[in-house]
C-alpha atoms as a PDB file:
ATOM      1  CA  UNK A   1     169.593  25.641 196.770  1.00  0.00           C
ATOM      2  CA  UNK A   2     166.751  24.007 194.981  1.00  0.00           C
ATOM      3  CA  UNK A   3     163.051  24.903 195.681  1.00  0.00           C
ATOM      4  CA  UNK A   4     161.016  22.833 197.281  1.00  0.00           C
ATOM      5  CA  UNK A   5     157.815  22.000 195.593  1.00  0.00           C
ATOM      6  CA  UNK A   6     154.530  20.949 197.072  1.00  0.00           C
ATOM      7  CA  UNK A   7     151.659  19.524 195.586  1.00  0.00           C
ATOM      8  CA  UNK A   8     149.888  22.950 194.478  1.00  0.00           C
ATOM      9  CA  UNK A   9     153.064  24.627 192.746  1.00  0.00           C
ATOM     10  CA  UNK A  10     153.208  20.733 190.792  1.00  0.00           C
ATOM     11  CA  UNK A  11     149.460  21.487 189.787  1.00  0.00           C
ATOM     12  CA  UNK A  12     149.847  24.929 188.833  1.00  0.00           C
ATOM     13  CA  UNK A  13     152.605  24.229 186.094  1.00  0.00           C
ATOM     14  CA  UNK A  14     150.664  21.428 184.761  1.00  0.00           C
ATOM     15  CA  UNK A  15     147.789  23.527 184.415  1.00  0.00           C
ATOM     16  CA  UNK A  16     149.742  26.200 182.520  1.00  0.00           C
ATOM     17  CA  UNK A  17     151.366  23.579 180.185  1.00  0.00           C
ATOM     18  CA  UNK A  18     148.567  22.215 179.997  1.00  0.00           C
ATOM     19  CA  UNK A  19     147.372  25.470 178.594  1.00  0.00           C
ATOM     20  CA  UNK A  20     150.713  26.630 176.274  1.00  0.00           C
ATOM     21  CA  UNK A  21     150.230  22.960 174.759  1.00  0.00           C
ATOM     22  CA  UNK A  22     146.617  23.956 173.712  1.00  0.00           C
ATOM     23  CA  UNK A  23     147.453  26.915 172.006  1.00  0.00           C
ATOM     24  CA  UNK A  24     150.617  25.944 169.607  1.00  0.00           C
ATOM     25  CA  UNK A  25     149.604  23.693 166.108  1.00  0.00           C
ATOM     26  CA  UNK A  26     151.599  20.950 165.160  1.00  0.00           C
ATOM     27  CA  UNK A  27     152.410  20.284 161.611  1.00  0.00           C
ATOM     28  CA  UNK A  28     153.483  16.457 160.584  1.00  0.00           C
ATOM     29  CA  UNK A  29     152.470  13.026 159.139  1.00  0.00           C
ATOM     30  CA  UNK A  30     149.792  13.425 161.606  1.00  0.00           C
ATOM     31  CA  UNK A  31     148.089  16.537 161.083  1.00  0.00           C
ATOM     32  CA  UNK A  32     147.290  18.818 158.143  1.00  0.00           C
ATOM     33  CA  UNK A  33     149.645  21.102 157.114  1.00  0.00           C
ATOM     34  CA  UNK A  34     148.240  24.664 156.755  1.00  0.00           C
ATOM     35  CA  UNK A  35     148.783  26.025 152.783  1.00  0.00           C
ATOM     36  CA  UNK A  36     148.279  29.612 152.548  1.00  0.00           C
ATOM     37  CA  UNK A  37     147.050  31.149 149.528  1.00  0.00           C
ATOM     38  CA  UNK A  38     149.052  34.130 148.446  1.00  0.00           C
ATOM     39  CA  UNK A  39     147.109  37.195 147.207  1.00  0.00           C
ATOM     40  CA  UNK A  40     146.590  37.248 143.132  1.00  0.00           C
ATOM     41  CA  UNK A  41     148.273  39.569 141.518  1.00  0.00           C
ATOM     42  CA  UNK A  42     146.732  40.646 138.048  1.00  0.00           C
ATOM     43  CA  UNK A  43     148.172  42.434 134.927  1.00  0.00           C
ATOM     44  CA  UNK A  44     147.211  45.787 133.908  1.00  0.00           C
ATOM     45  CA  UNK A  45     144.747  43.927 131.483  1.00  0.00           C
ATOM     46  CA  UNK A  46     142.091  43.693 134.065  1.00  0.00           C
ATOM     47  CA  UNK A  47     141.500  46.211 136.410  1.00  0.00           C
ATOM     48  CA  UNK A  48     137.830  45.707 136.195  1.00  0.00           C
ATOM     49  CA  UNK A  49     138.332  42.415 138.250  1.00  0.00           C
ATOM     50  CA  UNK A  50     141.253  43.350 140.126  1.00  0.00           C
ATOM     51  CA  UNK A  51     138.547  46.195 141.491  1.00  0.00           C
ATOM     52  CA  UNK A  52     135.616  43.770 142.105  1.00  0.00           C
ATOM     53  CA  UNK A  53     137.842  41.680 144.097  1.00  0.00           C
ATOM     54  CA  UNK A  54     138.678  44.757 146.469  1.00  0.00           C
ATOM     55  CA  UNK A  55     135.071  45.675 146.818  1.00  0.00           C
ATOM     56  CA  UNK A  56     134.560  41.826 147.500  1.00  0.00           C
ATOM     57  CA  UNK A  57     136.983  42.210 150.519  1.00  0.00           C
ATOM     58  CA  UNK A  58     136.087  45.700 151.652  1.00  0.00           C
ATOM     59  CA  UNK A  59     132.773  44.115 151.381  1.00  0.00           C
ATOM     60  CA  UNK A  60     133.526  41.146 153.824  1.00  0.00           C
ATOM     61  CA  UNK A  61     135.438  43.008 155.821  1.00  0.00           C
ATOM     62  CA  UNK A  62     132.117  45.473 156.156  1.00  0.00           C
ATOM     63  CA  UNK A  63     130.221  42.387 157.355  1.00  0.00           C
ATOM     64  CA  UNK A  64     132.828  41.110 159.453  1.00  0.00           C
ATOM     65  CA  UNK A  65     132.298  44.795 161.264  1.00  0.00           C
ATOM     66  CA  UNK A  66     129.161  44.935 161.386  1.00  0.00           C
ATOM     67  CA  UNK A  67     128.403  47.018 158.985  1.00  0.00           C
ATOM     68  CA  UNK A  68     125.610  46.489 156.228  1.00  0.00           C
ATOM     69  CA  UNK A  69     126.664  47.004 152.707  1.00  0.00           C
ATOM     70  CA  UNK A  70     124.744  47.413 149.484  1.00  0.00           C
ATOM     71  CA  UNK A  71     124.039  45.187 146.719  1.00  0.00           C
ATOM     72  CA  UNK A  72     123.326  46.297 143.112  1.00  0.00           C
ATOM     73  CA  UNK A  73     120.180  45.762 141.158  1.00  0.00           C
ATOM     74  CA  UNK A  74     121.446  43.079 138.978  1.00  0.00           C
ATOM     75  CA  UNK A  75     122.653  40.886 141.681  1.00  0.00           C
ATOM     76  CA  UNK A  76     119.458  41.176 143.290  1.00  0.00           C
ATOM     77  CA  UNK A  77     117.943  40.397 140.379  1.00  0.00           C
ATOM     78  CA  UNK A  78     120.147  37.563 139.659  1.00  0.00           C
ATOM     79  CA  UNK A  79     119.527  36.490 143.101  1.00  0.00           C
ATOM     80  CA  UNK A  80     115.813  36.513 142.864  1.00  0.00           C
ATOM     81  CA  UNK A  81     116.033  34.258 139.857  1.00  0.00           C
ATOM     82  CA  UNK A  82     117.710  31.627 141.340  1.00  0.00           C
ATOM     83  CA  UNK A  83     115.403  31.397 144.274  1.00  0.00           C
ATOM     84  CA  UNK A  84     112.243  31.735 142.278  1.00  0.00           C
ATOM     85  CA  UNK A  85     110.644  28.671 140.063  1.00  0.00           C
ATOM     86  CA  UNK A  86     109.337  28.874 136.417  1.00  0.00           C
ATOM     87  CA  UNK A  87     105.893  28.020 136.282  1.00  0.00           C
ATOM     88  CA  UNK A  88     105.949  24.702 134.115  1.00  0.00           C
ATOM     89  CA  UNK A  89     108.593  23.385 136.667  1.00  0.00           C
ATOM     90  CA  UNK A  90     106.359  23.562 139.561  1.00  0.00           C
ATOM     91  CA  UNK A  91     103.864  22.136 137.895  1.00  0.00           C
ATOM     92  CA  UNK A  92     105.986  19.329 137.427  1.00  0.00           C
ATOM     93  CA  UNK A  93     106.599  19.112 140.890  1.00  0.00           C
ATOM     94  CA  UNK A  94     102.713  19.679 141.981  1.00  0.00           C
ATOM     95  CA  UNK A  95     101.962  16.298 139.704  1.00  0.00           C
ATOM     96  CA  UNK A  96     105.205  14.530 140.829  1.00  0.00           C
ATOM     97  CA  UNK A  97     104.060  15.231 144.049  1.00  0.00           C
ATOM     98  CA  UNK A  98     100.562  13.822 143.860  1.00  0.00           C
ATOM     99  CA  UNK A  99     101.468  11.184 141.270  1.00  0.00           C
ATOM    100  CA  UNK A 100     103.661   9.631 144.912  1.00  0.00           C
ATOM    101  CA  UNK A 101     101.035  11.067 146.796  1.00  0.00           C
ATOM    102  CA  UNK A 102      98.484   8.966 144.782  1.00  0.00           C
ATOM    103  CA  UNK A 103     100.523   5.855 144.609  1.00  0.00           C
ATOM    104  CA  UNK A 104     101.841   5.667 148.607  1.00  0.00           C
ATOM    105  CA  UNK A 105      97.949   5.822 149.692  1.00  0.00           C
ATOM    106  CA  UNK A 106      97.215   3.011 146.707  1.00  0.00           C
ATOM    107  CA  UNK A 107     100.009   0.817 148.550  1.00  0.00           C
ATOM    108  CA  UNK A 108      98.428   1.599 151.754  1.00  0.00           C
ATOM    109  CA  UNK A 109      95.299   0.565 150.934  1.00  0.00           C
ATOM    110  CA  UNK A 110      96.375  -2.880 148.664  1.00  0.00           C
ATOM    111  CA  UNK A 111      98.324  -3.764 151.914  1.00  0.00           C
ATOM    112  CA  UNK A 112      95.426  -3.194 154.523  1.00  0.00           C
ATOM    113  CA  UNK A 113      93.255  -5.565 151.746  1.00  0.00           C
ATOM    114  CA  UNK A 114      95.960  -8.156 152.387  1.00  0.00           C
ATOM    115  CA  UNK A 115      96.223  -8.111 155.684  1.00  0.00           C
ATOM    116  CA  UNK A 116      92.405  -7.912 155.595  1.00  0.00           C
ATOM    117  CA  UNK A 117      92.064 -11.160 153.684  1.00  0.00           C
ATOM    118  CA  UNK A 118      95.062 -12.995 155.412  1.00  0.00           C
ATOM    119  CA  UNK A 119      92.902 -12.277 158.848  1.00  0.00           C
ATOM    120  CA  UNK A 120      90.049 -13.733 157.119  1.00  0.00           C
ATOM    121  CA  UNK A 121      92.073 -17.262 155.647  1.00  0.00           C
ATOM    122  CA  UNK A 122      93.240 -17.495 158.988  1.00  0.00           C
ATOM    123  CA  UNK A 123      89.913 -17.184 160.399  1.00  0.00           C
ATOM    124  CA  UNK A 124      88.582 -19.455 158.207  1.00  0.00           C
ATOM    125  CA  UNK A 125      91.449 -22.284 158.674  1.00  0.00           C
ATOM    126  CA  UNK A 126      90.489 -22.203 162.644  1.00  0.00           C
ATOM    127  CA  UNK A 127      86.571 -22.876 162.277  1.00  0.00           C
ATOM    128  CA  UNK A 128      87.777 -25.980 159.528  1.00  0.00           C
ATOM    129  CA  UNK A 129      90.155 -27.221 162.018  1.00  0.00           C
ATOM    130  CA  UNK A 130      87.231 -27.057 164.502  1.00  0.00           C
ATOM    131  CA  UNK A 131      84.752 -28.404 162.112  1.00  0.00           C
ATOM    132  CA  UNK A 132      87.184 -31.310 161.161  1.00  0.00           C
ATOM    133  CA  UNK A 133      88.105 -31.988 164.766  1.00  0.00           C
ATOM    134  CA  UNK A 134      84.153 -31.865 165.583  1.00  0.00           C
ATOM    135  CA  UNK A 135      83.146 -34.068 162.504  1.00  0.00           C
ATOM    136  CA  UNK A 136      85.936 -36.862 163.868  1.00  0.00           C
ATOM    137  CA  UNK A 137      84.388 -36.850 167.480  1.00  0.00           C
ATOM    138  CA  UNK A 138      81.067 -37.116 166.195  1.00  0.00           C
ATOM    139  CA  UNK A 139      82.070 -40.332 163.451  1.00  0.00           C
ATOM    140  CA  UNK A 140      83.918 -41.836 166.306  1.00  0.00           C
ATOM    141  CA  UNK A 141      80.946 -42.283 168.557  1.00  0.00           C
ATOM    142  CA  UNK A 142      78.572 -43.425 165.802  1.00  0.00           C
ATOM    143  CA  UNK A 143      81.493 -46.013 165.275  1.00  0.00           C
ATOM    144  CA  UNK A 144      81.684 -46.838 168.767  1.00  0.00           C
ATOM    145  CA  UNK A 145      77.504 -47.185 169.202  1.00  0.00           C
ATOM    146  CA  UNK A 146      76.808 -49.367 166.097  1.00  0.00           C
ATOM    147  CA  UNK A 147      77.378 -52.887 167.282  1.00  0.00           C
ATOM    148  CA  UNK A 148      77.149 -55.323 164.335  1.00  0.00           C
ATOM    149  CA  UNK A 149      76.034 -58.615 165.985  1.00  0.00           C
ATOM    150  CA  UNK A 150      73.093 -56.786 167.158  1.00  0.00           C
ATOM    151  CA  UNK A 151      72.260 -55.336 163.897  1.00  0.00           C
ATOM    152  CA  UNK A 152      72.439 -58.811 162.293  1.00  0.00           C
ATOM    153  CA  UNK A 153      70.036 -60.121 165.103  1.00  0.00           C
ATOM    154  CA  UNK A 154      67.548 -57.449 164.448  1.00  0.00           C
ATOM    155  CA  UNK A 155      67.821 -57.974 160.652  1.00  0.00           C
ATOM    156  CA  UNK A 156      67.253 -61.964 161.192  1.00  0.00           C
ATOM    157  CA  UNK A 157      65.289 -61.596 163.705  1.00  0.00           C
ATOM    158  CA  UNK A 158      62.396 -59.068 163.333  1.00  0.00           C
ATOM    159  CA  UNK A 159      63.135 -58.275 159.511  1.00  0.00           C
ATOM    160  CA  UNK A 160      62.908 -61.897 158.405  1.00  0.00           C
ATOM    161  CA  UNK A 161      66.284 -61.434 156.432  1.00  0.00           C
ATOM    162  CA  UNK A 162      68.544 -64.292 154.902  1.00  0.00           C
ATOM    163  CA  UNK A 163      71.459 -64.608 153.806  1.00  0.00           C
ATOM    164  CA  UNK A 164      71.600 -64.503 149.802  1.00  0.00           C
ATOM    165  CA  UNK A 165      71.491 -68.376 147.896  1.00  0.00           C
ATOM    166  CA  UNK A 166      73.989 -68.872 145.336  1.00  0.00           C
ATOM    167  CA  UNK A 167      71.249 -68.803 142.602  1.00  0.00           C
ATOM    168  CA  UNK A 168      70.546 -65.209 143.748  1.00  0.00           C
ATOM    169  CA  UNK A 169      73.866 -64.498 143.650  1.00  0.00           C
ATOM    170  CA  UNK A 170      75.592 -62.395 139.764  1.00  0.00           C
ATOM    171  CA  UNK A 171      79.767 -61.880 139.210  1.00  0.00           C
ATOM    172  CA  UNK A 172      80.929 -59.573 137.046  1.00  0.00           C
ATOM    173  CA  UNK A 173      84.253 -59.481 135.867  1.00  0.00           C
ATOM    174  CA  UNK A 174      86.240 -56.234 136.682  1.00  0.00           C
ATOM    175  CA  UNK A 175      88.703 -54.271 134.409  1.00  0.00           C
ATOM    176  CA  UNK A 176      91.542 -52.802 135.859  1.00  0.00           C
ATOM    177  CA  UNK A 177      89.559 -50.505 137.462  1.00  0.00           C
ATOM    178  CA  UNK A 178      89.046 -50.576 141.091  1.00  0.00           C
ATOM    179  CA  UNK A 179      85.817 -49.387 141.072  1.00  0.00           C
ATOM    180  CA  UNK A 180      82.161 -50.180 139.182  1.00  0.00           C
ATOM    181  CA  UNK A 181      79.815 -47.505 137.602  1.00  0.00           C
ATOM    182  CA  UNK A 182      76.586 -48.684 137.183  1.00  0.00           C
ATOM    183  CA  UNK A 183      75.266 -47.040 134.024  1.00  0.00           C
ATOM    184  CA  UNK A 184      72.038 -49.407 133.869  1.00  0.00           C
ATOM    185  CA  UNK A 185      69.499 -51.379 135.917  1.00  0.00           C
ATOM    186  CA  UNK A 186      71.077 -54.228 136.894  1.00  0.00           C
ATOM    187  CA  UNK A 187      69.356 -57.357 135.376  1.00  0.00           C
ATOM    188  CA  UNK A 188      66.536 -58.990 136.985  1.00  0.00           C
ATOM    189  CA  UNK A 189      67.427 -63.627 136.699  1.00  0.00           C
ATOM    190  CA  UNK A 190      64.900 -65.356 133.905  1.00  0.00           C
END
């Protein structure tokens, strides 16, 4: 006869596949296969480094217990002169350093003068637009206030002006120019 199974028996077994599924590694196309490295074995020849690598391991498996281990005076010392400088190169570095130091506040200040003086062109554009759009307004209404036929009444009129005989009158021929310089008094008629 076959169990019956309810809905917290269902759960339970998918939680504990869930959990045995976790736990195993799959090797394929997929995923990486592991590749264990097999323990060296050296020749006679050496024993010097066949002993160094046990004290490496005894060592790492010191520190993997918790236990401190020493370290000789020449791998301190070693170890001191790679984290320590020479002299000359941090000197090097100290004028690197302010050499960009030097140069990145230079920049700074060039592009504070140019956005300095674009402010100001801008500035200055705005009151000649004004000016221009003042100047028009202004040369409009003396246009529209001069009235010619009473300026010719006034100069008739009160002035005693004529208009100029043909006696009075000089021509001059024109070159291609469109415009005369007068270089001299012109002449007075005999």
């Amino acid at each position: 006869m076959m169990d019956r199974t309810n809905r917290a028996v269902t759960d339970r077994r998918s939680r504990e596949n869930a959990r045995s599924i976790q736990n195993v590694y799959v090797d394929g196309n997929a995923v990486r296969r592991l590749q264990e490295i097999p323990d060296r074995r050296y020749s006679s020849g050496r024993p010097a480094q066949n002993k160094k690598r046990k004290s490496s391991r005894s060592a790492a498996s010191a520190k993997a217990s918790g236990r401190a281990r020493e370290v000789s005076r020449t791998t301190q010392r070693n170890r001191r002169k790679a984290m320590s400088m020479g002299r000359g190169y941090v000197v090097f570095l100290t004028v690197v350093s302010v050499a960009v130091l030097f140069f990145c506040v230079y920049y700074l200040q060039l592009r504070a003068d140019v956005t300095g003086r674009i402010k100001t062109v801008a500035a200055l554009e705005t009151e000649l637009s004004e000016l221009r759009e003042e100047n028009d307004a202004y040369e409009s209404q003396v246009n529209s206030d001069v009235d010619l036929n009473r300026i010719k009444k006034i100069a008739i009129g009160r002035l005693g002006m004529n208009y100029p005989r043909d006696d009075q009158k000089k021509t001059y021929s024109m070159s291609n120019n469109s415009y005369v310089r007068q270089y001299q008094d012109i002449p007075r008629s005999k």
